[in-house]
Protein backbone atom coordinates (compact mmCIF):
# COMPACT_ATOMS: atom_id res chain seq x y z
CA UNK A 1 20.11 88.77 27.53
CA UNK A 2 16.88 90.55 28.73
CA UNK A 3 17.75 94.09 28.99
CA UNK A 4 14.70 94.72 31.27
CA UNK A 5 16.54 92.77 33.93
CA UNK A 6 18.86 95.81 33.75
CA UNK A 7 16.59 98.51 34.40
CA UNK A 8 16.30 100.87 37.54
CA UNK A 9 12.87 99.16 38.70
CA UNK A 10 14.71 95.89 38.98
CA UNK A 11 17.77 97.34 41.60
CA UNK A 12 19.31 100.10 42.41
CA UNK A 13 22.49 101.13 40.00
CA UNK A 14 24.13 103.08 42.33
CA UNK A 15 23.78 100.33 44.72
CA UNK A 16 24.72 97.32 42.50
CA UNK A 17 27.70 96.35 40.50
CA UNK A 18 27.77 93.81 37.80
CA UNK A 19 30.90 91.26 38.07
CA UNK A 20 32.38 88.44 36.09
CA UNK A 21 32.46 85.26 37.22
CA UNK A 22 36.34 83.70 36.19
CA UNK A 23 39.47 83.05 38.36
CA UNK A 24 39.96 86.17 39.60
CA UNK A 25 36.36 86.52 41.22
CA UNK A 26 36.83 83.32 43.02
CA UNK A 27 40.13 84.40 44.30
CA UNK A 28 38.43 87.39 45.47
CA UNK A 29 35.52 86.10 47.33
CA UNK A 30 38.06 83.36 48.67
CA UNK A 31 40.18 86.56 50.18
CA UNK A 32 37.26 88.01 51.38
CA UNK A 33 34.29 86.42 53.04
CA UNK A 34 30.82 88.29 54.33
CA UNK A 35 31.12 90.32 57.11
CA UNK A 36 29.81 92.76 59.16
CA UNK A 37 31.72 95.76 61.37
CA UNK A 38 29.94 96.95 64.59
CA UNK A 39 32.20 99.99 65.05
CA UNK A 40 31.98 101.76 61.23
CA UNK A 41 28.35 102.76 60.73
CA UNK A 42 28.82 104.24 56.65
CA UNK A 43 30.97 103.59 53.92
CA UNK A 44 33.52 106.49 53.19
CA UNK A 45 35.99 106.54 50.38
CA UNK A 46 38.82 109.17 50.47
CA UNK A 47 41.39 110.06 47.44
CA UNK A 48 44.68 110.15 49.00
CA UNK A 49 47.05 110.36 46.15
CA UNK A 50 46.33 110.11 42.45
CA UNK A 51 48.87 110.16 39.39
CA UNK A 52 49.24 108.75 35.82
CA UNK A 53 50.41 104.91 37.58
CA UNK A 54 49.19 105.50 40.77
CA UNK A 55 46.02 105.82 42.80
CA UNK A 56 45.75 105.26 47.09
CA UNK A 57 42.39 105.67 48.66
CA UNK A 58 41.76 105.25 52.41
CA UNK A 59 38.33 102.85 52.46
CA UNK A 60 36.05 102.44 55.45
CA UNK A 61 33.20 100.08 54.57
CA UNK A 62 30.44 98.86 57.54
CA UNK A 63 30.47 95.60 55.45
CA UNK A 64 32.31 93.65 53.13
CA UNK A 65 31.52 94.83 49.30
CA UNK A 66 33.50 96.25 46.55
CA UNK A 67 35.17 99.27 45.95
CA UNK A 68 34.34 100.19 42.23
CA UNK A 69 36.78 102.84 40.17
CA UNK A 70 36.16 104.24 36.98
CA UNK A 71 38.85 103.42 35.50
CA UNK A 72 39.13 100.94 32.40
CA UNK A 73 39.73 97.77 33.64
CA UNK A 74 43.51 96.75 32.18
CA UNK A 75 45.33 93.74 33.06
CA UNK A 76 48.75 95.85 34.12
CA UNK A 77 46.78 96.89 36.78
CA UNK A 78 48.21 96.15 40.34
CA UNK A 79 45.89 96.55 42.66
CA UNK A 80 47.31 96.28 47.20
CA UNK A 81 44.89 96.19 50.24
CA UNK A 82 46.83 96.95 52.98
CA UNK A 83 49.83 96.47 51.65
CA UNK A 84 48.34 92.75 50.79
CA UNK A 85 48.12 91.97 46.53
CA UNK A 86 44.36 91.53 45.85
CA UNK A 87 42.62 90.83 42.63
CA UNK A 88 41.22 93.57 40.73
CA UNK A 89 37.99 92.05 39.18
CA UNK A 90 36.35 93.62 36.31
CA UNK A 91 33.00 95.35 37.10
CA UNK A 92 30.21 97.16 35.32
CA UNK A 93 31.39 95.80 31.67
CA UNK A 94 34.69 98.04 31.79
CA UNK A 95 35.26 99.13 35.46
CA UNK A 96 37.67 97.70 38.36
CA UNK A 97 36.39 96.73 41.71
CA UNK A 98 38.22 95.51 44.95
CA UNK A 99 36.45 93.11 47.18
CA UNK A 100 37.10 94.29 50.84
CA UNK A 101 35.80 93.10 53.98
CA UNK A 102 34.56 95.39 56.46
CA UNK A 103 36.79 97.73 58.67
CA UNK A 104 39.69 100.43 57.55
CA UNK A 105 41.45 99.90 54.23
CA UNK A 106 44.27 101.21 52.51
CA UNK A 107 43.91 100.75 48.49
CA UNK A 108 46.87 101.46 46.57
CA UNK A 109 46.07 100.33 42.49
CA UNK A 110 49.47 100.95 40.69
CA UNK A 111 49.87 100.65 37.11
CA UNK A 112 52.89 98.03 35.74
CA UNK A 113 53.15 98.27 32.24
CA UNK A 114 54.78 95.39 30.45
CA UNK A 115 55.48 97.36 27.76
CA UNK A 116 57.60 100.22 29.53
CA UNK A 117 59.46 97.40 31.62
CA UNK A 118 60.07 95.71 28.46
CA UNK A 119 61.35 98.49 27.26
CA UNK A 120 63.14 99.96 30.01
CA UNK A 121 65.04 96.18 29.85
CA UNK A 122 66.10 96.62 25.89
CA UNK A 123 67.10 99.60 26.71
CA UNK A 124 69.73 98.85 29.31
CA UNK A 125 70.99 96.25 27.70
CA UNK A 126 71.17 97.81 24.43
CA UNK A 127 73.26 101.06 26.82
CA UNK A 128 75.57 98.10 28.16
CA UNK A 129 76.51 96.97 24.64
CA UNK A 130 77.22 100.66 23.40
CA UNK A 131 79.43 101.08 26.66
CA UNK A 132 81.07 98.12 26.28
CA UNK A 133 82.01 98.58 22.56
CA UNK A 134 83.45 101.99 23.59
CA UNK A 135 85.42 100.84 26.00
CA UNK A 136 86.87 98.00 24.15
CA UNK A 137 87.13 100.62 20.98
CA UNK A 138 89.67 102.72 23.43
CA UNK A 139 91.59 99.50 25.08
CA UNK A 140 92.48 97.74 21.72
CA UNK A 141 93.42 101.21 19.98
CA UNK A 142 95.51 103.02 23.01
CA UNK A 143 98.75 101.91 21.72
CA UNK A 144 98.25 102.37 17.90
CA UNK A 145 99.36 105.51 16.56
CA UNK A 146 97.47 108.01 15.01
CA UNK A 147 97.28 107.64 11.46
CA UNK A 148 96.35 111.53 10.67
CA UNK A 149 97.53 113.12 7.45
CA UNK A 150 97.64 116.34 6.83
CA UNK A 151 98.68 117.40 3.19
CA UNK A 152 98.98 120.40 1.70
């Protein structure tokens, strides 16, 4: 790779994002064709709400492009446009981008980890077991006499 073709005289890096080409990049530009808005003159990006798993941003974009984060790009990643599941795509080596179309968005990118659900699911089941064996424990043993000794 010719890093020259990466330099500022060749495009503008605010401007430009670099993208992948796999599955999820087709999906996106599938979702999300060209287009043009004759109401919304400038882009505008507003933070709405942002947590450890959670991040909404209220997007206006004149024309269809990408909305870049930067954020790590990690496959537990969730990412909603309007309410509508839409690929995150992986952007500037590390980053996340949304394709949108032009007009008003709502982007909502919440964080699923596989590992917490996993665990949240052992966890339960391992708490049904325990409860279960208790209760059993008490059923079975409600009629036998205690077996306490007390010498002296």
């Amino acid at each position: 790779m010719n890093t020259k073709q990466f330099s500022s005289d060749y495009f503008d890096l605010k401007d430009t994002v670099i993208l992948y080409e796999n599955e999820e990049y087709k999906k996106a530009i599938s979702l999300v064709k060209k287009d043009k808005s004759l109401i919304i003159k400038e882009s505008k990006v507003n933070l709405l709400e942002e947590t450890a798993n959670k991040i909404t941003l209220q997007v206006e974009a004149p024309a269809s492009g990408y909305v870049v984060l930067a954020n790590n790009h990690f496959k537990d990643w969730k990412a909603y446009d309007n309410g509508i599941e839409t690929p995150i795509l992986k952007a500037n080596f590390y980053q996340q981008a949304i394709r949108v179309s032009s007009g008003k968005h709502q982007i909502k990118l919440i964080y699923y980890p596989f590992s917490f659900i996993l665990g949240l699911i052992i966890t339960l089941i391992t708490l049904f077991i325990l409860l279960c064996s208790v209760l059993a424990y008490f059923y079975f043993n409600k009629n036998k006499p205690s077996q306490v000794k007390f010498s002296q």
